[in-house]
Structures are given as C-alpha cells and as structure tokens.
C-alpha atoms as a PDB file:
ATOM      1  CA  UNK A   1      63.495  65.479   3.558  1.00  0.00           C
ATOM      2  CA  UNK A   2      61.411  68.669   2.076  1.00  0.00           C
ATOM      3  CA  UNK A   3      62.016  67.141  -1.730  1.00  0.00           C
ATOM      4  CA  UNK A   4      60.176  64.297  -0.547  1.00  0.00           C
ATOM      5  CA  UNK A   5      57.510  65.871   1.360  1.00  0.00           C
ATOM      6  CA  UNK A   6      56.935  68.077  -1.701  1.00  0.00           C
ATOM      7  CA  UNK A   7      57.041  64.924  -3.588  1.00  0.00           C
ATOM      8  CA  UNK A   8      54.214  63.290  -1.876  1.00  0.00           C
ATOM      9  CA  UNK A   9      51.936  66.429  -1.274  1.00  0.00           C
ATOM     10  CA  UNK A  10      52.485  66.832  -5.330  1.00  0.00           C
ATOM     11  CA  UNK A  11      51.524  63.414  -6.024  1.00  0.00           C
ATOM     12  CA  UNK A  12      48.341  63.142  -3.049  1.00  0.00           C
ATOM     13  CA  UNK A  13      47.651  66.790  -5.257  1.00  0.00           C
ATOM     14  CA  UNK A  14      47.714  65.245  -8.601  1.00  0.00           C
ATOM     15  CA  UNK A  15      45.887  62.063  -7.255  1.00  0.00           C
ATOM     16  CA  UNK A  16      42.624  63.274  -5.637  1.00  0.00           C
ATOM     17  CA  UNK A  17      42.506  65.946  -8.708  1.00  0.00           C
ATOM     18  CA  UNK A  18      42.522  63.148 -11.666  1.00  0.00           C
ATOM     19  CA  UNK A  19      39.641  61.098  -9.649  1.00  0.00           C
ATOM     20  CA  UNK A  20      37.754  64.423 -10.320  1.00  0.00           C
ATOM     21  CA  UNK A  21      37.829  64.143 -14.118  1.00  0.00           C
ATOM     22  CA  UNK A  22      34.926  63.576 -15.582  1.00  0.00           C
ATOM     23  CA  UNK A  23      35.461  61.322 -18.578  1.00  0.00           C
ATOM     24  CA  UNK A  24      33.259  63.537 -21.275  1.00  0.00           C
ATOM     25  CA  UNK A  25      31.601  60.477 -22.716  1.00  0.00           C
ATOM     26  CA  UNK A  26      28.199  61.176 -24.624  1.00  0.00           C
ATOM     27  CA  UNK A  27      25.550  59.492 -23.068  1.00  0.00           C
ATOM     28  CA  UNK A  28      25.042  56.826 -24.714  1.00  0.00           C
ATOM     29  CA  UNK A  29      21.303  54.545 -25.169  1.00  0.00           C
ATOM     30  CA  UNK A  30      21.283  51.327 -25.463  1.00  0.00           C
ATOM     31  CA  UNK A  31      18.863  48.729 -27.008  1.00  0.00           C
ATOM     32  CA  UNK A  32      18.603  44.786 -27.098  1.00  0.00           C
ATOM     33  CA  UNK A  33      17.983  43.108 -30.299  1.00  0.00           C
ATOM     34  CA  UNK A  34      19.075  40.105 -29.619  1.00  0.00           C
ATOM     35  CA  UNK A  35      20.327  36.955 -27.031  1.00  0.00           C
ATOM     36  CA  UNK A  36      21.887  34.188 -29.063  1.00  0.00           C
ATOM     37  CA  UNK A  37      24.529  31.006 -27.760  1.00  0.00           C
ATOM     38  CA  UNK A  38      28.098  32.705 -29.296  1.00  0.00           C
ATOM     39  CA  UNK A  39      28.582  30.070 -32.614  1.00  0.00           C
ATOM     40  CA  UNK A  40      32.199  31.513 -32.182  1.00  0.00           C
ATOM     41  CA  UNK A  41      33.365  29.041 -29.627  1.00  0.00           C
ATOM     42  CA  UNK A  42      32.529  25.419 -28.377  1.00  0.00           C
ATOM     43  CA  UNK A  43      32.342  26.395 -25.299  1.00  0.00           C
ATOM     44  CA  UNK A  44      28.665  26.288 -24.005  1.00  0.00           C
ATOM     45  CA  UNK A  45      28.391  28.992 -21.344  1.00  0.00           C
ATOM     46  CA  UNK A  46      29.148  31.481 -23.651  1.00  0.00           C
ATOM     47  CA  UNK A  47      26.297  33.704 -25.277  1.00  0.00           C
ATOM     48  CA  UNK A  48      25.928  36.933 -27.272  1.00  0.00           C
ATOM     49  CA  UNK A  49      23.906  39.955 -27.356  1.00  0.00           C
ATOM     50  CA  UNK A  50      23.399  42.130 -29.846  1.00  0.00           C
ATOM     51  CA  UNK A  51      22.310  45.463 -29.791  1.00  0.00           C
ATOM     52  CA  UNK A  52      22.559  48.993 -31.193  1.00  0.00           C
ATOM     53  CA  UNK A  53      23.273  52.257 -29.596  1.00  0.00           C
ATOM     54  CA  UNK A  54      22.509  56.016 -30.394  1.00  0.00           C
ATOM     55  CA  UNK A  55      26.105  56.847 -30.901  1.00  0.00           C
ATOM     56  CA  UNK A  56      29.257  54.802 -32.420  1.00  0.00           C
ATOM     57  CA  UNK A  57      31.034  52.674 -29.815  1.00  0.00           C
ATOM     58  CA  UNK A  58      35.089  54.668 -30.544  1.00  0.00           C
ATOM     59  CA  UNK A  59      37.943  54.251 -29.115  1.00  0.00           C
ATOM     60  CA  UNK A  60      36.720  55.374 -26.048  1.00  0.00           C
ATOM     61  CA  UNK A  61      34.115  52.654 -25.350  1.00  0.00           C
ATOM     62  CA  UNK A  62      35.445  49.884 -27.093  1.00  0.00           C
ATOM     63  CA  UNK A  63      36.700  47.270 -25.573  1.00  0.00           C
ATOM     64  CA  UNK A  64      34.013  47.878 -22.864  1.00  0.00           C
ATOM     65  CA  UNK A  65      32.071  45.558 -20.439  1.00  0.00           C
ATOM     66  CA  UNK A  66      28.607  44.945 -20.418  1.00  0.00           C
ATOM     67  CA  UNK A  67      27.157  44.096 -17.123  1.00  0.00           C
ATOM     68  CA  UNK A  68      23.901  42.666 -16.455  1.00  0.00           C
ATOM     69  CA  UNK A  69      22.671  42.473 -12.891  1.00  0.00           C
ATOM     70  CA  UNK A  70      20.282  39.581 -12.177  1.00  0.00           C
ATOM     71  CA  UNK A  71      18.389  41.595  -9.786  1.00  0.00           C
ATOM     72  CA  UNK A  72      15.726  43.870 -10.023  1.00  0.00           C
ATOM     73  CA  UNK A  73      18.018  46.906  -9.920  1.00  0.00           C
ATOM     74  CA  UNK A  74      17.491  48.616 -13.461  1.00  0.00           C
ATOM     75  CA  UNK A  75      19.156  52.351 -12.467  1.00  0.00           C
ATOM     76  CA  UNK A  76      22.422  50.421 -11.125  1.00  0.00           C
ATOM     77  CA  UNK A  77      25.304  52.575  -9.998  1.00  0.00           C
ATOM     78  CA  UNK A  78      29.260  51.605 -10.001  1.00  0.00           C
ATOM     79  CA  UNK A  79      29.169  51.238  -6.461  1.00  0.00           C
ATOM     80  CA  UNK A  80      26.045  48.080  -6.853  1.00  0.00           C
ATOM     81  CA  UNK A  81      28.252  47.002  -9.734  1.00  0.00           C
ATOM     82  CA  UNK A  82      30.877  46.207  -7.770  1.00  0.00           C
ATOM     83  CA  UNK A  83      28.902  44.680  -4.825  1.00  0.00           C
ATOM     84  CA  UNK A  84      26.691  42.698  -7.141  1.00  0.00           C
ATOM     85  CA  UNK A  85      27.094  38.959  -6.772  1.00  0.00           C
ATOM     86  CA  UNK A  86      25.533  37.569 -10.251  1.00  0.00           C
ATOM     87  CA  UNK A  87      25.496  38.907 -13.289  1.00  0.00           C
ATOM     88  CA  UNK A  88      25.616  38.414 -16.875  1.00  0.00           C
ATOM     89  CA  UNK A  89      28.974  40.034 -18.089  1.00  0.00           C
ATOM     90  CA  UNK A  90      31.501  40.322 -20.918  1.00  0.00           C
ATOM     91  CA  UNK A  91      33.053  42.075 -23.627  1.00  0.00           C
ATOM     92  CA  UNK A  92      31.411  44.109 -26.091  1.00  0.00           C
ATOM     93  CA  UNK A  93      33.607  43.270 -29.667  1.00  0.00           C
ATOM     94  CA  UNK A  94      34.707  45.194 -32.244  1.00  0.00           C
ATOM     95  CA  UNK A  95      32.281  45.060 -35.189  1.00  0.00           C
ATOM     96  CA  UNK A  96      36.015  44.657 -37.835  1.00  0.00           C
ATOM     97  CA  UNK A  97      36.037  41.351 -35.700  1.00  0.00           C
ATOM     98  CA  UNK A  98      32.622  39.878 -36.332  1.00  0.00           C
ATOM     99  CA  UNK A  99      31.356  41.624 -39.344  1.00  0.00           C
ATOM    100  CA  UNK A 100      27.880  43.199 -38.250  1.00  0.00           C
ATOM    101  CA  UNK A 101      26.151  44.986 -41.293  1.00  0.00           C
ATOM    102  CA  UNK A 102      22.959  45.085 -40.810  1.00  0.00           C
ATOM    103  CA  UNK A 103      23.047  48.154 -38.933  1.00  0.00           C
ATOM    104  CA  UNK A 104      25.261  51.372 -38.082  1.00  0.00           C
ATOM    105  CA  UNK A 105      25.964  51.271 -34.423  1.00  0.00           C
ATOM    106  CA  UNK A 106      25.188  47.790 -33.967  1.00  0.00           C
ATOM    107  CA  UNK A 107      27.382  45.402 -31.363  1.00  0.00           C
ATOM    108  CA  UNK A 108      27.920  42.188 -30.141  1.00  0.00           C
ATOM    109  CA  UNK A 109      29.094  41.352 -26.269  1.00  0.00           C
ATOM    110  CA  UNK A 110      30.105  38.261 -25.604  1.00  0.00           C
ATOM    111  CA  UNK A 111      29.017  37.264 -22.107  1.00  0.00           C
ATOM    112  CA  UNK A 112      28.517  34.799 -19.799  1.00  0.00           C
ATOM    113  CA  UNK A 113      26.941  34.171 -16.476  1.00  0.00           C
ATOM    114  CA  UNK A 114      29.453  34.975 -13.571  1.00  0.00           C
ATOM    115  CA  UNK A 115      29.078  34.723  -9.832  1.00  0.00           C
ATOM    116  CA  UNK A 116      31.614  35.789  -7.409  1.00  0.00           C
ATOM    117  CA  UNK A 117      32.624  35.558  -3.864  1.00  0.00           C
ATOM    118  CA  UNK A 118      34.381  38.023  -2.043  1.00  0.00           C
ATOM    119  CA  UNK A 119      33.729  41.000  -3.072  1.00  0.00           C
ATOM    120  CA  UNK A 120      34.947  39.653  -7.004  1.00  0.00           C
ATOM    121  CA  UNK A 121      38.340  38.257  -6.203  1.00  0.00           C
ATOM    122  CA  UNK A 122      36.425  34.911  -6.980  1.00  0.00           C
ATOM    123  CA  UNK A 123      34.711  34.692 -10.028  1.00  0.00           C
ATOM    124  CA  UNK A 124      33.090  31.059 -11.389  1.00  0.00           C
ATOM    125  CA  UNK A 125      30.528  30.735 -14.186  1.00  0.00           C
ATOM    126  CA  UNK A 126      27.205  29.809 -13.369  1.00  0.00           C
ATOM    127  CA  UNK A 127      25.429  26.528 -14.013  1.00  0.00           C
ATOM    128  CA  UNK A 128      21.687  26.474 -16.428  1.00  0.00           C
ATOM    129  CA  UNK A 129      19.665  25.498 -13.329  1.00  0.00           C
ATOM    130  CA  UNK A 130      21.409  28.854 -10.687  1.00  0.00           C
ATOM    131  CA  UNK A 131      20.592  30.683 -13.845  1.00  0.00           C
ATOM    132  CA  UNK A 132      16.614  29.438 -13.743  1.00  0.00           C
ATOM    133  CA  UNK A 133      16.645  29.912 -10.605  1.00  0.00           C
ATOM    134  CA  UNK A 134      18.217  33.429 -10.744  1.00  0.00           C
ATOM    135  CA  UNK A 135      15.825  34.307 -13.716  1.00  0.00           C
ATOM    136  CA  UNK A 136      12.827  32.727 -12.325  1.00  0.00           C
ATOM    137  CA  UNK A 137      11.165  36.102 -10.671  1.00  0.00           C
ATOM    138  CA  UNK A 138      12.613  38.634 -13.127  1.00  0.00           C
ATOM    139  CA  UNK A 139      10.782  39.617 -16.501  1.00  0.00           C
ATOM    140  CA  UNK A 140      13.885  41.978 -17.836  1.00  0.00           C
ATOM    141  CA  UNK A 141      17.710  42.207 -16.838  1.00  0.00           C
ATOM    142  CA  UNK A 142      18.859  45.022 -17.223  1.00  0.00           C
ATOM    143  CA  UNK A 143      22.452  45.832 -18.993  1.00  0.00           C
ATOM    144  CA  UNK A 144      24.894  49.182 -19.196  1.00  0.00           C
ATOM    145  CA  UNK A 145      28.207  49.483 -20.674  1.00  0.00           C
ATOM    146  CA  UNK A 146      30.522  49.762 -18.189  1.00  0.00           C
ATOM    147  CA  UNK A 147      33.674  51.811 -18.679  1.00  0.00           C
ATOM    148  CA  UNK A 148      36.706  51.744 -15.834  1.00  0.00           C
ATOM    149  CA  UNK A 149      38.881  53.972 -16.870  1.00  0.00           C
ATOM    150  CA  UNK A 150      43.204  53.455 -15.645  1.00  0.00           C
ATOM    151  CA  UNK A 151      44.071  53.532 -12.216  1.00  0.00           C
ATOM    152  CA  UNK A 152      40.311  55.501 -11.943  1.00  0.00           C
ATOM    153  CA  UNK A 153      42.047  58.491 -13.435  1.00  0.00           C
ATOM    154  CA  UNK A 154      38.258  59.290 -14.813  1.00  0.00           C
ATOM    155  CA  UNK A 155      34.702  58.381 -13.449  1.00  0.00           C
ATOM    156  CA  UNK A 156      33.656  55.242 -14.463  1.00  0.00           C
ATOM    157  CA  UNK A 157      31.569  55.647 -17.482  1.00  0.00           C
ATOM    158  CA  UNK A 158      27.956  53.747 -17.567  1.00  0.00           C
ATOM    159  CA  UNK A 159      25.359  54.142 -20.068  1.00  0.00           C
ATOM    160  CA  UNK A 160      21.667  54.140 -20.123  1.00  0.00           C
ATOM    161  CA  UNK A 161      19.832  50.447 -19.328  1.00  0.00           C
ATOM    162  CA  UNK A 162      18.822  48.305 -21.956  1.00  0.00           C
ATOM    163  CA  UNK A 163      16.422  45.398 -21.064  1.00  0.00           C
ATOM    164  CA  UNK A 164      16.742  41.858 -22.033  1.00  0.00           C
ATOM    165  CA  UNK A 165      13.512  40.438 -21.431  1.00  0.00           C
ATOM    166  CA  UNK A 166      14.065  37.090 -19.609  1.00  0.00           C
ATOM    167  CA  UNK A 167      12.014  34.814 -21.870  1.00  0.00           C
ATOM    168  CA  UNK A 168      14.892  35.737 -24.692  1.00  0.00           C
ATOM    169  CA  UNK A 169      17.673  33.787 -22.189  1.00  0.00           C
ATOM    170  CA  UNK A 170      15.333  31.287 -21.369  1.00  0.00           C
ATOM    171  CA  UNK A 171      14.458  30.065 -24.463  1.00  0.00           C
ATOM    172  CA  UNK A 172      18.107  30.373 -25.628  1.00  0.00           C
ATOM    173  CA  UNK A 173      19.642  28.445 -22.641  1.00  0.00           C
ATOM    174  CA  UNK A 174      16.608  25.760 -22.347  1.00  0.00           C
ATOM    175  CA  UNK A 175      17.916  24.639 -26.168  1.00  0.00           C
END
C-alpha cells in the first residue's frame, strides 16, 4: 500500500512539474506572402499560404499548425484557440516536400476552413458562402503557429500574428 502511494505522489510530482516547462522556442515572426487554392490536390476546399518567418521552422516547429481565427481577435491565446469555433487551419509542410526556393525561411500551410461543434470533437469544413459571410466584416485574419507539445509536457508554443488581409481569400475563393 505505501509503494503505491509513493507511486502516485511521484507521478502527481512529476506531472504538475513537466506542465511547468517552458518549451524554449525562439519567438518566432511571421509574415503572409501569399493565399493561393493548393494545385497539390483536387480537392477544392483546400488552400495554401505562404509565408516567411525570422527564424528556420526545425525540428521543433515543423510539422506545426497554423490557426487562423475568423474573428477579430489578433493577440489570440491557447485558451481562445481552443474555444474558437471557425477558423482557417492546417499544416505548415516541410519545404524538402514542396520545393520553395525563392526564399530562406519561407513555408507553405496547407489549410482549410474548419468549423466545429462541441468544443472540437466535431470538426466539418466550411462551405464558400459561411466563409463570405464569416469574412464579410473582417479586413485581416490573423494566423500563429501553433505548437502542442505531448501529453502538454511543455507550454503550447504560439508565435507572433501574421495578417492575411481578407481581400487575398476573397479573390482566391470567388475564382
């Protein structure tokens, strides 16, 4: 019986310590270039944008998300992440996989636009006209990368906001 008290008192220990841990990630700033449809796929609710940062995307922030808000909210938190509704989100790629050179520190994300009910566990994509609508009183949506980090063993990393100003995603979704 005191093995596995000590057992759990170690583990509630090691636990509430590791959600501590900051996750030493330069702060990284982020800027749009551009909001394209994604000519990698036939599927039509797909879209990429590109953009460079300050600092090379390693290990540690490949394979992110970017998350877009479509809301006003440009200094977004983890906590309005994760009770935001609708949103532009995807995966930011490896540059090996879709051979950028114009630029050093220049990405893609793949994204699409994503609503979902109950607090995420539902997640549909988002028809042109709920995207117009959506759009239709914003001028810029704002975008971090978004880092979770395994079983929140680190903070959650997020990076500065970029702005994508809306007439870009109109003119690329009215096509």
């Amino acid at each position: 019986m005191k093995t596995i008290n000590f057992i759990l008192i170690l583990l509630i220990l090691v636990f509430s310590i590791s959600c501590r841990l900051d996750n030493n990630i330069q702060e990284t700033k982020i800027h749009f270039l551009d909001f394209k449809k994604s000519p990698t796929t036939n599927r039509p609710d797909l879209y990429n944008i590109y953009f460079n940062t300050n600092i090379k995307l390693d290990s540690a922030l490949i394979n992110s998300l970017i998350y877009c808000p479509l809301n006003k909210n440009i200094n977004f938190t983890v906590e309005n992440l994760r009770k935001s509704n609708n949103a532009i989100s995807g995966f930011i790629l490896e540059n090996k996989k879709v051979n950028i050179t114009e630029k050093t520190n220049t990405y893609i994300a793949e994204v699409a636009f994503k609503t979902s009910k109950n607090q995420g566990s539902e997640t549909n994509f988002m028809e042109v006209k709920e995207i117009k609508k959506l759009l239709k009183n914003l001028t810029c949506v704002p975008c971090k990368i978004y880092k979770p980090f395994y079983l929140d063993s680190y903070k959650p990393y997020l990076s500065n906001p970029m702005c994508i100003p809306v007439k870009d995603i109109l003119k690329v979704i009215n096509e």
